[in-house]
C-alpha atoms as a PDB file:
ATOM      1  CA  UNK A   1       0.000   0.000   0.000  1.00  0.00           C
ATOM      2  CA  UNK A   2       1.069   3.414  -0.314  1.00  0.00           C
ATOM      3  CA  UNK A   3      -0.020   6.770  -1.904  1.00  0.00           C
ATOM      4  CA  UNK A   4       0.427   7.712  -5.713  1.00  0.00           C
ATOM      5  CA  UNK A   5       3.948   7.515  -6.563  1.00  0.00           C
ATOM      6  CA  UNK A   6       5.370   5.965  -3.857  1.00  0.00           C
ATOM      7  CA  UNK A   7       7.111   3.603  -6.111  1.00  0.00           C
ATOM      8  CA  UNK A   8       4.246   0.906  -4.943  1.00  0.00           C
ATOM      9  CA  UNK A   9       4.553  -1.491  -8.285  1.00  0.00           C
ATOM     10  CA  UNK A  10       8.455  -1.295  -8.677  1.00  0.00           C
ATOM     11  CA  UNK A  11       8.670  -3.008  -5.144  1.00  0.00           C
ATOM     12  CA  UNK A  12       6.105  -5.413  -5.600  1.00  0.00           C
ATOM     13  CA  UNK A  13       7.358  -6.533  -8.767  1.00  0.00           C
ATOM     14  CA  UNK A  14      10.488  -6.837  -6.839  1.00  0.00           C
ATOM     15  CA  UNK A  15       9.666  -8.968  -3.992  1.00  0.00           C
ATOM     16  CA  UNK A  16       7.832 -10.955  -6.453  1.00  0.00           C
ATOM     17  CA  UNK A  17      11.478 -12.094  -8.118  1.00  0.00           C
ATOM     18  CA  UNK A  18      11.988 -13.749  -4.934  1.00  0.00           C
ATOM     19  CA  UNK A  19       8.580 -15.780  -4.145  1.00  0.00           C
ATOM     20  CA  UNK A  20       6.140 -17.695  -5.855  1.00  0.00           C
ATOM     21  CA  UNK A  21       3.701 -15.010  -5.959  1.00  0.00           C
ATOM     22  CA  UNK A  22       0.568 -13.527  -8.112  1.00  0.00           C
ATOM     23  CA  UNK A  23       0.658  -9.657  -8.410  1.00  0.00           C
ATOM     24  CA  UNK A  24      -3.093  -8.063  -8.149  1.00  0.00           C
ATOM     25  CA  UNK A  25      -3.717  -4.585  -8.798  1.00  0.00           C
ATOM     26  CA  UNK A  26      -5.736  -2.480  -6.343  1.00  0.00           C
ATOM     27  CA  UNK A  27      -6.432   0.726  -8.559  1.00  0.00           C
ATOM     28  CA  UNK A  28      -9.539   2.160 -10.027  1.00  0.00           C
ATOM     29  CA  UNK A  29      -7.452   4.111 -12.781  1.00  0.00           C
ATOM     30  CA  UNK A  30      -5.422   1.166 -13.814  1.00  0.00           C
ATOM     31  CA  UNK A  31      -8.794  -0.855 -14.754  1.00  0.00           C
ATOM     32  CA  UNK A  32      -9.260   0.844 -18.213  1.00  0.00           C
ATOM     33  CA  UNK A  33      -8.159   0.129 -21.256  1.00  0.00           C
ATOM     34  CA  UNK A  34      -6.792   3.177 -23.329  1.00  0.00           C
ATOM     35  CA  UNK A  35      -6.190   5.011 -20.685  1.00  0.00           C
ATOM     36  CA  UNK A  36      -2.246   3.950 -19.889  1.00  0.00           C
ATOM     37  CA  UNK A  37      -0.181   7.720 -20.073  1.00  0.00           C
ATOM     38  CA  UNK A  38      -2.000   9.528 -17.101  1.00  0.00           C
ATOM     39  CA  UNK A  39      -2.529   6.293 -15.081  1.00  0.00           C
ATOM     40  CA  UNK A  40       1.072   5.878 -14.669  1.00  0.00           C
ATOM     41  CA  UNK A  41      -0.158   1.909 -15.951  1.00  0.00           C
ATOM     42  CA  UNK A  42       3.274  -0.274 -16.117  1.00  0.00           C
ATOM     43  CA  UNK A  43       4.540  -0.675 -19.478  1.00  0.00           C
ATOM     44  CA  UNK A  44       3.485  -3.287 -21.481  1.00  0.00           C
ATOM     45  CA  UNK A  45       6.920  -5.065 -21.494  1.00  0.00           C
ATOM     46  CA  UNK A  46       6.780  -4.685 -17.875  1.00  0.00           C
ATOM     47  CA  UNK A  47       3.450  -6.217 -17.829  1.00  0.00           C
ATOM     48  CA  UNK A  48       4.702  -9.112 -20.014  1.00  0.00           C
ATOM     49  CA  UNK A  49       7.751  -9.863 -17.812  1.00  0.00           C
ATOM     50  CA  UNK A  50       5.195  -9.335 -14.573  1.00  0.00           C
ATOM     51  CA  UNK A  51       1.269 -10.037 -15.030  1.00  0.00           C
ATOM     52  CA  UNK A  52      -0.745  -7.794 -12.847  1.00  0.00           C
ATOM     53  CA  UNK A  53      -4.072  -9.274 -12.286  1.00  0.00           C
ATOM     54  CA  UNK A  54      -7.095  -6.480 -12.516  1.00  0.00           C
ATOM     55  CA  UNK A  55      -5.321  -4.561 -15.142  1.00  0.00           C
ATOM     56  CA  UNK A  56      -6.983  -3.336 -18.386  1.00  0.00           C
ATOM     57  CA  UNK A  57     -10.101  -5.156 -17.643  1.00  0.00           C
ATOM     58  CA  UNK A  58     -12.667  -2.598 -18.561  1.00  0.00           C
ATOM     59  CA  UNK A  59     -13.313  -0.017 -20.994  1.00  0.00           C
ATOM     60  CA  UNK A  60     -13.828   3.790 -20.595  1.00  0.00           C
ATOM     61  CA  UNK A  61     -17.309   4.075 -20.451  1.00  0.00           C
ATOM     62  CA  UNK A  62     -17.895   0.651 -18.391  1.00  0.00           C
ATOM     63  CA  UNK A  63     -19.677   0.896 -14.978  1.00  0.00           C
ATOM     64  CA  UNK A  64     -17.597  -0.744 -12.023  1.00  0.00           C
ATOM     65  CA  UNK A  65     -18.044  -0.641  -8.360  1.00  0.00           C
ATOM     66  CA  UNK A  66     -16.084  -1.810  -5.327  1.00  0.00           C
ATOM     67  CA  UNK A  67     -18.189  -5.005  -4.996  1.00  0.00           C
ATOM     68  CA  UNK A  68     -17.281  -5.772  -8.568  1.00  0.00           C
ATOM     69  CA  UNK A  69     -13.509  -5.708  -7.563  1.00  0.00           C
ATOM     70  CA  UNK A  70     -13.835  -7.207  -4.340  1.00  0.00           C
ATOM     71  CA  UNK A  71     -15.636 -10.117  -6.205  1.00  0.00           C
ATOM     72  CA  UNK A  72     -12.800  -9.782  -8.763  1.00  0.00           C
ATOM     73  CA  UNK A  73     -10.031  -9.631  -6.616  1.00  0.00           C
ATOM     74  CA  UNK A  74     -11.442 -12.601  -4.488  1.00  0.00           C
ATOM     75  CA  UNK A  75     -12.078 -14.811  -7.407  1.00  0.00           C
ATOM     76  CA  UNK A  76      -7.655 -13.883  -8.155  1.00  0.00           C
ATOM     77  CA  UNK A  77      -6.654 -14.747  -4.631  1.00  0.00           C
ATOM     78  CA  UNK A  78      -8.554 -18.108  -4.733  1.00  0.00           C
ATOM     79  CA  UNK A  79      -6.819 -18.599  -8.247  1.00  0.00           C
ATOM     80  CA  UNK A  80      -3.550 -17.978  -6.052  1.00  0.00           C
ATOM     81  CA  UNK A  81      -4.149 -20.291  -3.128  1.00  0.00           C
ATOM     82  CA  UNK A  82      -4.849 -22.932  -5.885  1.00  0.00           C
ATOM     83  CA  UNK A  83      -1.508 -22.828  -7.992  1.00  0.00           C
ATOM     84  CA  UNK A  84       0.441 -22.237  -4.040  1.00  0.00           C
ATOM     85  CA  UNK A  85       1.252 -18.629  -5.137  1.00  0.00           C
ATOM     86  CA  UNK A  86       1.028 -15.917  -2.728  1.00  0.00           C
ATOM     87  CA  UNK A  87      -1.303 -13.299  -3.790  1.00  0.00           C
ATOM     88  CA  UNK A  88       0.348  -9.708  -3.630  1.00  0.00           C
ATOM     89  CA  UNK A  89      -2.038  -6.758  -3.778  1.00  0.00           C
ATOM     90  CA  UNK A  90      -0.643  -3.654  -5.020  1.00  0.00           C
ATOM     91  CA  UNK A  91      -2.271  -0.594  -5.082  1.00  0.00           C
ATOM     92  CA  UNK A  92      -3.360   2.608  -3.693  1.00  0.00           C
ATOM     93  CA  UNK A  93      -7.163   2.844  -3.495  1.00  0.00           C
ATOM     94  CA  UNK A  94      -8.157   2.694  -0.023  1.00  0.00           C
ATOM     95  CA  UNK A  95     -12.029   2.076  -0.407  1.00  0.00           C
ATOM     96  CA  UNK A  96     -11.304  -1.067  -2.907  1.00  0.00           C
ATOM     97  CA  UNK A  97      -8.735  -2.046  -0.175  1.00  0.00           C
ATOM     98  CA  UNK A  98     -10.915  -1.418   2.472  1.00  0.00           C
ATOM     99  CA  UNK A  99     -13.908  -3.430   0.960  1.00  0.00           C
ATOM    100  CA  UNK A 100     -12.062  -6.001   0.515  1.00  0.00           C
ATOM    101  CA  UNK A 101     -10.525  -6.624   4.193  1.00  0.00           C
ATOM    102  CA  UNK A 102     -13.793  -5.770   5.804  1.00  0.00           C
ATOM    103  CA  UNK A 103     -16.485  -6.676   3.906  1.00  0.00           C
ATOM    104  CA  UNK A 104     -19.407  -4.019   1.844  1.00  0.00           C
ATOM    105  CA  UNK A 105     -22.641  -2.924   3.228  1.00  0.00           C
ATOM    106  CA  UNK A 106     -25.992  -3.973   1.324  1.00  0.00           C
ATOM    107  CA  UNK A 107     -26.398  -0.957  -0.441  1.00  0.00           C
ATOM    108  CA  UNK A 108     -29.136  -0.869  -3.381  1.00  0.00           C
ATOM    109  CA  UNK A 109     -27.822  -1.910  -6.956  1.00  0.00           C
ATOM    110  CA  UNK A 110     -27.168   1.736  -9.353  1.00  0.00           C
ATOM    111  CA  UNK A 111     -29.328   1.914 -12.069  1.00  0.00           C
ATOM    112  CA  UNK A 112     -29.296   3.180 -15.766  1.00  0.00           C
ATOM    113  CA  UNK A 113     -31.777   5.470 -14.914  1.00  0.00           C
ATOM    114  CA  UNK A 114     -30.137   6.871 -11.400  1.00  0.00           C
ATOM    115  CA  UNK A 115     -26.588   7.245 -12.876  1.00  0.00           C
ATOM    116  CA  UNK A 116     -27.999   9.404 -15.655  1.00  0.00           C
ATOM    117  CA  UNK A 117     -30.444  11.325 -13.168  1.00  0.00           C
ATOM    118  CA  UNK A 118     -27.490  11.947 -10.800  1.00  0.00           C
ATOM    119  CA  UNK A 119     -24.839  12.869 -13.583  1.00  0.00           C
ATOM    120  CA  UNK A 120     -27.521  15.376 -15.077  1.00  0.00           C
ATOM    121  CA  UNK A 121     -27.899  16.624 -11.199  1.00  0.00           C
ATOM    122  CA  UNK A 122     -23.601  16.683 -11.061  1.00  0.00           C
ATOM    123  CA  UNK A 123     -23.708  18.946 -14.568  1.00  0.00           C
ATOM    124  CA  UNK A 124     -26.857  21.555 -13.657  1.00  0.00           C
ATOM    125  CA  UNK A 125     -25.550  22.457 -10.122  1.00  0.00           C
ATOM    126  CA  UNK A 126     -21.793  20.855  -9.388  1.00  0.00           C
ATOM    127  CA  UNK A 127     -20.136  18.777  -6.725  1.00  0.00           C
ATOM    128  CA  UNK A 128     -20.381  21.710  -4.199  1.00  0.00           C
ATOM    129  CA  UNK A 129     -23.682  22.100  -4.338  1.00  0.00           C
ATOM    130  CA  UNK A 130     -24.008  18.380  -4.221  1.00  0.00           C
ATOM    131  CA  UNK A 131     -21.942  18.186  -1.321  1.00  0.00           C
ATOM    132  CA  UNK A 132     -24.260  20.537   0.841  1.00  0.00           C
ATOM    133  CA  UNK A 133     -27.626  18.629   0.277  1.00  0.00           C
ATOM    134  CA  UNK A 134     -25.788  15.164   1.343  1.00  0.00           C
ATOM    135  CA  UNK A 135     -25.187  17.410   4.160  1.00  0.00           C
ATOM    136  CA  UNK A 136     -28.692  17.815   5.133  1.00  0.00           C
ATOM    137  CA  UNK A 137     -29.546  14.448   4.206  1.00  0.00           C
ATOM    138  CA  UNK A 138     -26.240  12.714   5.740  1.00  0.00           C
ATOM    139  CA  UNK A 139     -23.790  14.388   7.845  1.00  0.00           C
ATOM    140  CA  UNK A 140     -21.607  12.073   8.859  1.00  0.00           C
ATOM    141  CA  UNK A 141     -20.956  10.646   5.669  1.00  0.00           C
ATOM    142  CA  UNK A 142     -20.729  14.192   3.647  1.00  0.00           C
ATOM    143  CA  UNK A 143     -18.185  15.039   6.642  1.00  0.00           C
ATOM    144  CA  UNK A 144     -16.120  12.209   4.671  1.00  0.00           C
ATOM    145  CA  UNK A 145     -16.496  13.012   1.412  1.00  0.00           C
ATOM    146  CA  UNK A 146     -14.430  16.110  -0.003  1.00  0.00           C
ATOM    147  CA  UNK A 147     -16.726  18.283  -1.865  1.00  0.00           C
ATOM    148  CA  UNK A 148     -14.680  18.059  -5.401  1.00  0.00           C
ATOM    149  CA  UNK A 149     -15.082  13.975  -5.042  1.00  0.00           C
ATOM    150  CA  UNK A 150     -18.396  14.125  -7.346  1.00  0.00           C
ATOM    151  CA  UNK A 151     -18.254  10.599  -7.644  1.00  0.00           C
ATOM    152  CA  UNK A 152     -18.601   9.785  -4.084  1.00  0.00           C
ATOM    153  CA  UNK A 153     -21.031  12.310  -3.410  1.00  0.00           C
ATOM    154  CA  UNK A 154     -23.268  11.078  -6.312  1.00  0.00           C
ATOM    155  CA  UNK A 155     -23.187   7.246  -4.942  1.00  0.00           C
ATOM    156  CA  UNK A 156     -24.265   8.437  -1.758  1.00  0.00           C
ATOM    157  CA  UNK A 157     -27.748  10.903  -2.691  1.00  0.00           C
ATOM    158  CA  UNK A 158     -28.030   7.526  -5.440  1.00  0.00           C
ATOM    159  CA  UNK A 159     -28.504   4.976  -2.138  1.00  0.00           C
ATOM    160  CA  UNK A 160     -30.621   7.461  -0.512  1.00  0.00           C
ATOM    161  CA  UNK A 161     -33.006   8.067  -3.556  1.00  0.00           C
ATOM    162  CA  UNK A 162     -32.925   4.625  -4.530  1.00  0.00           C
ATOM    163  CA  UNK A 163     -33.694   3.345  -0.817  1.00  0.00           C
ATOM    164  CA  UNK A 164     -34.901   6.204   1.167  1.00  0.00           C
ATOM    165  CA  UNK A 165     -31.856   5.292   4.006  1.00  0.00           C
ATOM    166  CA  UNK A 166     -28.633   6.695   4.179  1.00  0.00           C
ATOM    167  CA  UNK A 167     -25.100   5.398   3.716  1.00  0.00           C
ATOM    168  CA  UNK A 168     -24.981   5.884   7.415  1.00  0.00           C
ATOM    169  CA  UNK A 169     -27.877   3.577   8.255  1.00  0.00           C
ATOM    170  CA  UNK A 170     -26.290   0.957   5.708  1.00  0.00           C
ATOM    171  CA  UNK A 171     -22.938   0.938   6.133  1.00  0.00           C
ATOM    172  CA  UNK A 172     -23.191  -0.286   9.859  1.00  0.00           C
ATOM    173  CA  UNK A 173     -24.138  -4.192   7.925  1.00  0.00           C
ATOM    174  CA  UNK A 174     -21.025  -5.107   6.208  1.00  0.00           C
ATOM    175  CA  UNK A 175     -20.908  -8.422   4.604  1.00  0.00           C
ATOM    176  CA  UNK A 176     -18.172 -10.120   3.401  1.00  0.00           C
ATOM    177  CA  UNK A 177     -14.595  -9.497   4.438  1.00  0.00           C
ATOM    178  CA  UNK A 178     -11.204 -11.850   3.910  1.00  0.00           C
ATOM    179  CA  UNK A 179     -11.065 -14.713   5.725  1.00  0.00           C
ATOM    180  CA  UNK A 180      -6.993 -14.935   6.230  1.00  0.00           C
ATOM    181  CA  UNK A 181      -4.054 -13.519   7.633  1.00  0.00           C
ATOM    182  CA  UNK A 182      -2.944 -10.537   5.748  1.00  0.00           C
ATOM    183  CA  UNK A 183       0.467  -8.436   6.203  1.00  0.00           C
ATOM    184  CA  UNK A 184       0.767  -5.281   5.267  1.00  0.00           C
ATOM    185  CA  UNK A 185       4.032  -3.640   3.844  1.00  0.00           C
ATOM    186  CA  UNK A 186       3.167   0.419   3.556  1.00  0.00           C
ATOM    187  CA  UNK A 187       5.310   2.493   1.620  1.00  0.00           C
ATOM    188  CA  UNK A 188       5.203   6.541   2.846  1.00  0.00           C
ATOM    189  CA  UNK A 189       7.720   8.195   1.701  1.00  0.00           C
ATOM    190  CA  UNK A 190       8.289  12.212   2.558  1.00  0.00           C
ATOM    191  CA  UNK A 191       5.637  14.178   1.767  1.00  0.00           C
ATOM    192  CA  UNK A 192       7.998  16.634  -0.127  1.00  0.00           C
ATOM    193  CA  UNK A 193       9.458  14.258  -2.238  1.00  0.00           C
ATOM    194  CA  UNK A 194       6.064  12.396  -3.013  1.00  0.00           C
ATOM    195  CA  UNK A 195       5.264  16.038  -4.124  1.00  0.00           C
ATOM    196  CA  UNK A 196       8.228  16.206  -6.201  1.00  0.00           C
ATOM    197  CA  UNK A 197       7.725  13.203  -7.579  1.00  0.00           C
ATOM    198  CA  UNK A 198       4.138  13.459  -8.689  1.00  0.00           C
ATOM    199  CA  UNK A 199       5.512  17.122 -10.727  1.00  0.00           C
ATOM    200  CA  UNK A 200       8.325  15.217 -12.122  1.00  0.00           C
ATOM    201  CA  UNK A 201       5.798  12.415 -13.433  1.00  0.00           C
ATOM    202  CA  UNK A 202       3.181  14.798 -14.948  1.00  0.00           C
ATOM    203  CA  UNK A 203       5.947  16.618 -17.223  1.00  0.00           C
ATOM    204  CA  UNK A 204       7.186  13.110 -18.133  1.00  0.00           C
ATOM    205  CA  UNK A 205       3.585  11.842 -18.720  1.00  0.00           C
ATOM    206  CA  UNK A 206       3.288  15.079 -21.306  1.00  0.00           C
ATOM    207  CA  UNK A 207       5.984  14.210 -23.055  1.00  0.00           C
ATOM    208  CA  UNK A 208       5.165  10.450 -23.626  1.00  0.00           C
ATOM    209  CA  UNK A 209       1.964  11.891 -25.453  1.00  0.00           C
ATOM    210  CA  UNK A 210      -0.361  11.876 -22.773  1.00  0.00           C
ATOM    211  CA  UNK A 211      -2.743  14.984 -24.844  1.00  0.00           C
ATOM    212  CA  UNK A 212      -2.787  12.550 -27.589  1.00  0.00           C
ATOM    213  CA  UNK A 213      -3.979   9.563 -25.325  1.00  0.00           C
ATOM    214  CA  UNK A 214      -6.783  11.714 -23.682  1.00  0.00           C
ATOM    215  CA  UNK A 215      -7.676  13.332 -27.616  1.00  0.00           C
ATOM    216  CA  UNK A 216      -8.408   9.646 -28.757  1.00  0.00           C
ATOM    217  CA  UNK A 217     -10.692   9.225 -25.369  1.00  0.00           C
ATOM    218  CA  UNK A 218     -12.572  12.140 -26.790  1.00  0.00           C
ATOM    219  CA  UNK A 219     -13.277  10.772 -30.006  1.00  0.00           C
ATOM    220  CA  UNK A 220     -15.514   8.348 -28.850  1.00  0.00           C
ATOM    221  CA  UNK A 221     -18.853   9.244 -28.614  1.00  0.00           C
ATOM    222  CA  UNK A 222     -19.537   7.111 -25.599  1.00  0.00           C
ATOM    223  CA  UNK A 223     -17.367   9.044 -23.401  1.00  0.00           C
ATOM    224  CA  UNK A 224     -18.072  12.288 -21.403  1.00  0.00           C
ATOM    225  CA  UNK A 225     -16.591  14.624 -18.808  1.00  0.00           C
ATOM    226  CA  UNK A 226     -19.049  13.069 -15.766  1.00  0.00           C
ATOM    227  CA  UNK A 227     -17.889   9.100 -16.197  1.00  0.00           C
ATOM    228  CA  UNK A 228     -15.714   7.839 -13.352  1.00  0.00           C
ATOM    229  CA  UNK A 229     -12.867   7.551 -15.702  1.00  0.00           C
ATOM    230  CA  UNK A 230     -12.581  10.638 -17.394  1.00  0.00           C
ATOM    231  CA  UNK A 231     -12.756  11.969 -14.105  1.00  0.00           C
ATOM    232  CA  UNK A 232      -9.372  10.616 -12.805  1.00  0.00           C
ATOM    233  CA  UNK A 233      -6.975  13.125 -11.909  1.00  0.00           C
ATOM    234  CA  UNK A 234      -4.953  14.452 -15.050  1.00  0.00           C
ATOM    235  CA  UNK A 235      -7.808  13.134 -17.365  1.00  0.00           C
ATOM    236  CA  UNK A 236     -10.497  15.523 -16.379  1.00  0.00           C
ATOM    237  CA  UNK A 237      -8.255  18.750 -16.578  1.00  0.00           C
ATOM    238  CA  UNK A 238      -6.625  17.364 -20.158  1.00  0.00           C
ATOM    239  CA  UNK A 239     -10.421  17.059 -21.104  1.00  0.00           C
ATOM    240  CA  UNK A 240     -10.892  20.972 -20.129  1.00  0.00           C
ATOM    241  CA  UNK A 241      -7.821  21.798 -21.937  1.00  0.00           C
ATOM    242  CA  UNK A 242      -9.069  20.391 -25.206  1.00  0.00           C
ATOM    243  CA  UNK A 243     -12.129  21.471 -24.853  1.00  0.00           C
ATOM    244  CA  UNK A 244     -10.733  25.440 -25.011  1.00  0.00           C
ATOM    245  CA  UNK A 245     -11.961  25.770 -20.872  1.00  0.00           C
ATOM    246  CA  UNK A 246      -7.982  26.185 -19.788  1.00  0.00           C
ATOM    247  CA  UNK A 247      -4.992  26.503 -21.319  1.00  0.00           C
ATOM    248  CA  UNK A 248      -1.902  23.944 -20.894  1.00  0.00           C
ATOM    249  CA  UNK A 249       0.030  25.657 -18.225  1.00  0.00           C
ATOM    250  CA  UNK A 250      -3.231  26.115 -16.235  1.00  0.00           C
ATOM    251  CA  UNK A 251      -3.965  21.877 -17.319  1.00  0.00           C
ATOM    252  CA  UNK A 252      -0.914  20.985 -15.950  1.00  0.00           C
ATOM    253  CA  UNK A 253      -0.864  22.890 -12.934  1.00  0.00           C
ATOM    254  CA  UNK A 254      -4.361  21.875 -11.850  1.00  0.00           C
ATOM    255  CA  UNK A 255      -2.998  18.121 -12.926  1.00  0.00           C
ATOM    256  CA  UNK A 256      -0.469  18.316 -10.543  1.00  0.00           C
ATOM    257  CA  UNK A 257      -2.541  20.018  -7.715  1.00  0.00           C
ATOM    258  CA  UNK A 258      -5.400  17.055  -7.857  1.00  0.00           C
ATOM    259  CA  UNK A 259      -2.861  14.265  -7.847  1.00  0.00           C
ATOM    260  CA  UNK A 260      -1.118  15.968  -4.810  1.00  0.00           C
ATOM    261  CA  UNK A 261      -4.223  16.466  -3.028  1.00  0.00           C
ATOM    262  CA  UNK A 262      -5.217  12.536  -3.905  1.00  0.00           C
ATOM    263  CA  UNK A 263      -1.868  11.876  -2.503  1.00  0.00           C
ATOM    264  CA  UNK A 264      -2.816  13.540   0.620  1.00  0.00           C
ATOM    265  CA  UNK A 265      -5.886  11.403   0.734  1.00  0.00           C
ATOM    266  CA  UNK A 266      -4.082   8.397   0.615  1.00  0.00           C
ATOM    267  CA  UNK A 267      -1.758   9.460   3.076  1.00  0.00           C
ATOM    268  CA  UNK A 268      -4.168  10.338   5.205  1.00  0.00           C
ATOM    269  CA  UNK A 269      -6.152   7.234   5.089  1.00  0.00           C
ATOM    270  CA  UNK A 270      -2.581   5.453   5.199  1.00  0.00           C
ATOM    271  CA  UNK A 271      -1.890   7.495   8.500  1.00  0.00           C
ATOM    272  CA  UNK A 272      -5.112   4.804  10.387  1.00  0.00           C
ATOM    273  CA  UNK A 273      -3.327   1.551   9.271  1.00  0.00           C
ATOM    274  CA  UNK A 274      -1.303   1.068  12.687  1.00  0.00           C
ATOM    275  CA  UNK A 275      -0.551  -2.401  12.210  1.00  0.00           C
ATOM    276  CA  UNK A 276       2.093  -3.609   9.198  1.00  0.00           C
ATOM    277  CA  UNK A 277       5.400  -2.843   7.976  1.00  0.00           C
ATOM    278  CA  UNK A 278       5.842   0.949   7.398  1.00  0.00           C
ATOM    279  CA  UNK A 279       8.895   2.082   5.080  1.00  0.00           C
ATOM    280  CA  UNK A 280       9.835   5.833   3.943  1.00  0.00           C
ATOM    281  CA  UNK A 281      11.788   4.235   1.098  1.00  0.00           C
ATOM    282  CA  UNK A 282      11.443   0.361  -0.898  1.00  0.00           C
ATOM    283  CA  UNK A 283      13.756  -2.148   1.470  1.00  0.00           C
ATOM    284  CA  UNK A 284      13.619  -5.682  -0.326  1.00  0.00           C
ATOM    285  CA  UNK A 285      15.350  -7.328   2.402  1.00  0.00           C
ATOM    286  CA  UNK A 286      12.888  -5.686   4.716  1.00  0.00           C
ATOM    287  CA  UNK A 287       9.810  -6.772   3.087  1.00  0.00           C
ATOM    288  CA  UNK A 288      10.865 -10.438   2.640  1.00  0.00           C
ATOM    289  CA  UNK A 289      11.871 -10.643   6.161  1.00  0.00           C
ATOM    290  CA  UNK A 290       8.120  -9.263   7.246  1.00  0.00           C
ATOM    291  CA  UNK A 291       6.713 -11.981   4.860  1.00  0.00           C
ATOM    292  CA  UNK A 292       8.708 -14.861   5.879  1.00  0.00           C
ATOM    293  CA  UNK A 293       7.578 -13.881   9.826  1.00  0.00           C
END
């Protein structure tokens, strides 16, 4: 675990040359096909040499939700157990993470319908305004929720709407959960170098062609500003910046503010796991001792 780069995959892959393992990806970005520059996706040569399970398994415009990946990522670790490898999740998004450990709440199915009603909602009046009527409706969970995560805030009036009871009411019933003994190696590096880090990688990710990745996005009809992938961070302000809304200086500095403020997300959420190996920098020797405990 650890927030956005971290170096997260580079040591996995690593202590993977050194056990019999199976490397599963735990990272809503890294789902989509197409989308490879801005998610800072491994190479495909690096893919070849090192399969990550739960890469490139849906397109743009798919729907996918955290049970979907806990079923998906459950279905891997089984695969795992069977062929004696030891399943490796890699990744930094804490809710799929989270799911997955403890288990979901029951919460009503999204809809065809509701998405559309919600994402029509999200363009008329914006995530702010969003924010403050989950407020009224559910404090505790809008508390949470950073206004700007649209997404989130969507989800949340969606369960009400659809079930007339809050995440709040629901979310006390989890099901599921893993049944097994799980170690966790979390890598935190300094905040200023993460920081200087995520500036270097945007610069880089402009001069592999990332524009060009995000203009092909926009030539498909099916895709739009309000889907959960186009609103990744980089992806979304690229999309303004084609669209005439910014210009590229003001694109790339926005694309470096989100992914530093998703970084402090992480971090933050990083900050509650107490129990686990905690590193500021990759230590192979570290790690491998911690797994063979």
């Amino acid at each position: 675990m650890g927030p956005t780069a971290s170096g997260k995959t580079d040591l996995a892959i690593e202590i993977s040359q050194h056990i019999n393992a199976r490397l599963i990806s735990v990272d809503s970005a890294l789902i989509y096909k197409q989308m490879d520059i801005g998610t800072a996706k491994p190479d495909t040569q690096t893919l070849l040499d090192h399969p990550h399970h739960l890469i490139n398994i849906c397109n743009p415009k798919d729907s996918y939700s955290a049970q979907n990946f806990v079923n998906d990522a459950n279905k891997q670790i089984d695969l795992a157990f069977a062929n004696n490898e030891l399943p490796i999740l890699v990744g930094g998004t804490s809710f799929y993470f989270n799911a997955l450990e403890h288990g979901l709440s029951d919460l009503p199915e999204s809809t065809t319908e509701s998405r559309e009603k919600f994402n029509q909602l999200l363009k008329e009046k914006g995530s702010e305004v969003l924010h403050q009527e989950l407020e009224k409706i559910d404090p505790v969970v809008a508390k949470r929720i950073h206004p700007n995560d649209a997404q989130r805030i969507t989800r949340a009036l969606e369960v009400f709407n659809i079930g007339g009871k809050t995440l709040t009411e629901l979310q006390g019933k989890k099901q599921g959960g893993l049944n097994c003994h799980i170690k966790k190696i979390i890598l935190m590096p300094d905040r200023a170098l993460l920081h200087q880090r995520i500036e270097a990688r945007f610069h880089v990710m402009i001069d592999q062609g990332f524009i060009n990745e995000v203009k092909a996005l926009k030539e498909n009809k099916n895709l739009h500003q309000d889907l959960p992938s186009i609103r990744c961070v980089g992806y979304r302000q690229a999309w303004q910046f084609l669209n005439g809304e910014i210009d590229e200086p003001e694109m790339i500095k926005r694309s470096i503010i989100a992914t530093r403020q998703l970084c402090k997300r992480q971090s933050t959420w990083l900050r509650n796991e107490t129990e686990g190996l905690r590193l500021e920098a990759a230590n192979l020797e570290k790690c491998l001792d911690f797994i063979n405990l």
